[in-house]
Protein backbone atom coordinates (compact mmCIF):
# COMPACT_ATOMS: atom_id res chain seq x y z
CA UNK A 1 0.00 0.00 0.00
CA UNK A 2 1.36 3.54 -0.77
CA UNK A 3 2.04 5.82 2.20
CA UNK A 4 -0.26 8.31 0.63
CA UNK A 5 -3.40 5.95 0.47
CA UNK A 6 -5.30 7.47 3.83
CA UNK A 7 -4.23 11.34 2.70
CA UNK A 8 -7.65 12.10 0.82
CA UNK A 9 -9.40 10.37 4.00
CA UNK A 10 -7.21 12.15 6.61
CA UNK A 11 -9.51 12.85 9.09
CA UNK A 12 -11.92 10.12 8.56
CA UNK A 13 -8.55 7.82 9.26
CA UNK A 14 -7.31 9.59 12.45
CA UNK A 15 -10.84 9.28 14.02
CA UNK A 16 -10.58 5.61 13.45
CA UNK A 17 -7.22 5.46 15.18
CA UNK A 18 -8.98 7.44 18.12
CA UNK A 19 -11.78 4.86 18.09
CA UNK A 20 -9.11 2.43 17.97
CA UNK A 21 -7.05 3.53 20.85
CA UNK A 22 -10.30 4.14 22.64
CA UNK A 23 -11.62 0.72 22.56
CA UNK A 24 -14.52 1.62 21.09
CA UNK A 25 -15.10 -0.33 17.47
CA UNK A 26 -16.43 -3.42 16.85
CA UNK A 27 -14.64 -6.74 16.61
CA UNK A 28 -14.94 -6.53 13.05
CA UNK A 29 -13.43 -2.84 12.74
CA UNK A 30 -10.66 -3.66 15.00
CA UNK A 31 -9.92 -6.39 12.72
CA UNK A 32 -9.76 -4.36 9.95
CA UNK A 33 -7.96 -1.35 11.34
CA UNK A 34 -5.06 -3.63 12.34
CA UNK A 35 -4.66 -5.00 9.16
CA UNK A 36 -4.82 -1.59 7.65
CA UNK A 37 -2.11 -0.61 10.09
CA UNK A 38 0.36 -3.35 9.33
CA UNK A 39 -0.01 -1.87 6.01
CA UNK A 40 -0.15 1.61 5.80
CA UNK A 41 3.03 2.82 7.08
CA UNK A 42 1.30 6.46 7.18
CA UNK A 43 -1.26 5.26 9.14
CA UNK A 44 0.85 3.06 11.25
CA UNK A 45 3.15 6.43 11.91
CA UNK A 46 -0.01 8.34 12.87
CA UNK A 47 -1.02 5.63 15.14
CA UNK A 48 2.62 5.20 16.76
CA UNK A 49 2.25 9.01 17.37
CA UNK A 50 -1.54 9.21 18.90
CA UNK A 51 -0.47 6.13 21.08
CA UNK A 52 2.57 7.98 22.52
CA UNK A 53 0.49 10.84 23.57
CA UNK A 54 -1.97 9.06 25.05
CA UNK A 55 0.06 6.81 27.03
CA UNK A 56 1.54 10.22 27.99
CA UNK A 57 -0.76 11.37 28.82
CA UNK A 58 -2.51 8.90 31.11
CA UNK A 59 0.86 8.69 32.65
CA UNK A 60 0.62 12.29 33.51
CA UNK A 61 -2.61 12.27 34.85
CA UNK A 62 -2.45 9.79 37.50
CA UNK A 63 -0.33 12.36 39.36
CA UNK A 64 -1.16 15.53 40.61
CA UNK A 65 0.31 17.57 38.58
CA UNK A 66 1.34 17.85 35.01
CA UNK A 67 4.94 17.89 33.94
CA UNK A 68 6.68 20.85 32.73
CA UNK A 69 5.68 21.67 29.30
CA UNK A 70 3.14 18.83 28.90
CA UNK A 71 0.25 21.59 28.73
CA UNK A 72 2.25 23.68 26.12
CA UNK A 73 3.16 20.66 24.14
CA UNK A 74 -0.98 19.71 23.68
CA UNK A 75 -1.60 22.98 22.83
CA UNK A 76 0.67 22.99 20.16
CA UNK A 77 -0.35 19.72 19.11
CA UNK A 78 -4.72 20.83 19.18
CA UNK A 79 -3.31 24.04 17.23
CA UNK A 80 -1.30 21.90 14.48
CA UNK A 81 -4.59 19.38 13.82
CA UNK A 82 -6.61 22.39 13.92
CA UNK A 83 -4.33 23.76 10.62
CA UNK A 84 -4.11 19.96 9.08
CA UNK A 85 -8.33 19.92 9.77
CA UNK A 86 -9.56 23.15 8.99
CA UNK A 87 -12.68 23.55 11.28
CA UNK A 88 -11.99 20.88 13.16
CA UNK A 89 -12.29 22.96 16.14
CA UNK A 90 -15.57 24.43 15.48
């Protein structure tokens, strides 16, 4: 598979590796999403990535307080999706 194959479905892609990460597709979807992944090394990067941060930022969370940066660096990332997705923040 090319590693441009998800680019015209960009945002219909990442919210399937959010749904992925979250737990919340079907057996069937998961299924298909991995296989994708083993695939796709786009996709697989993008995953890698959103799996990162939110291991990061579970991590972060359990204690009481953030560390250094770790509000700065989300901001930044919510602002660059926001410019890949335009409206994606409305």
């Amino acid at each position: 598979m090319s590693d441009e194959c998800c680019e015209s479905v960009r945002a219909e892609s990442l919210t399937r590796i959010y749904h992925y990460l979250d737990g919340e597709l079907t057996t069937t979807e998961i299924r298909e999403i991995s296989v994708h992944l083993e695939q796709c090394p786009s996709c697989h990067d993008e995953y890698e990535i959103e799996a990162l941060l939110k291991e990061l930022v579970r991590r972060s969370c359990s204690r009481e307080e953030a560390p250094m940066g770790l509000r700065e660096k989300i901001r930044q990332r919510i602002a660059t999706e926001q410019t890949v997705w335009p409206g994606a923040g409305a």
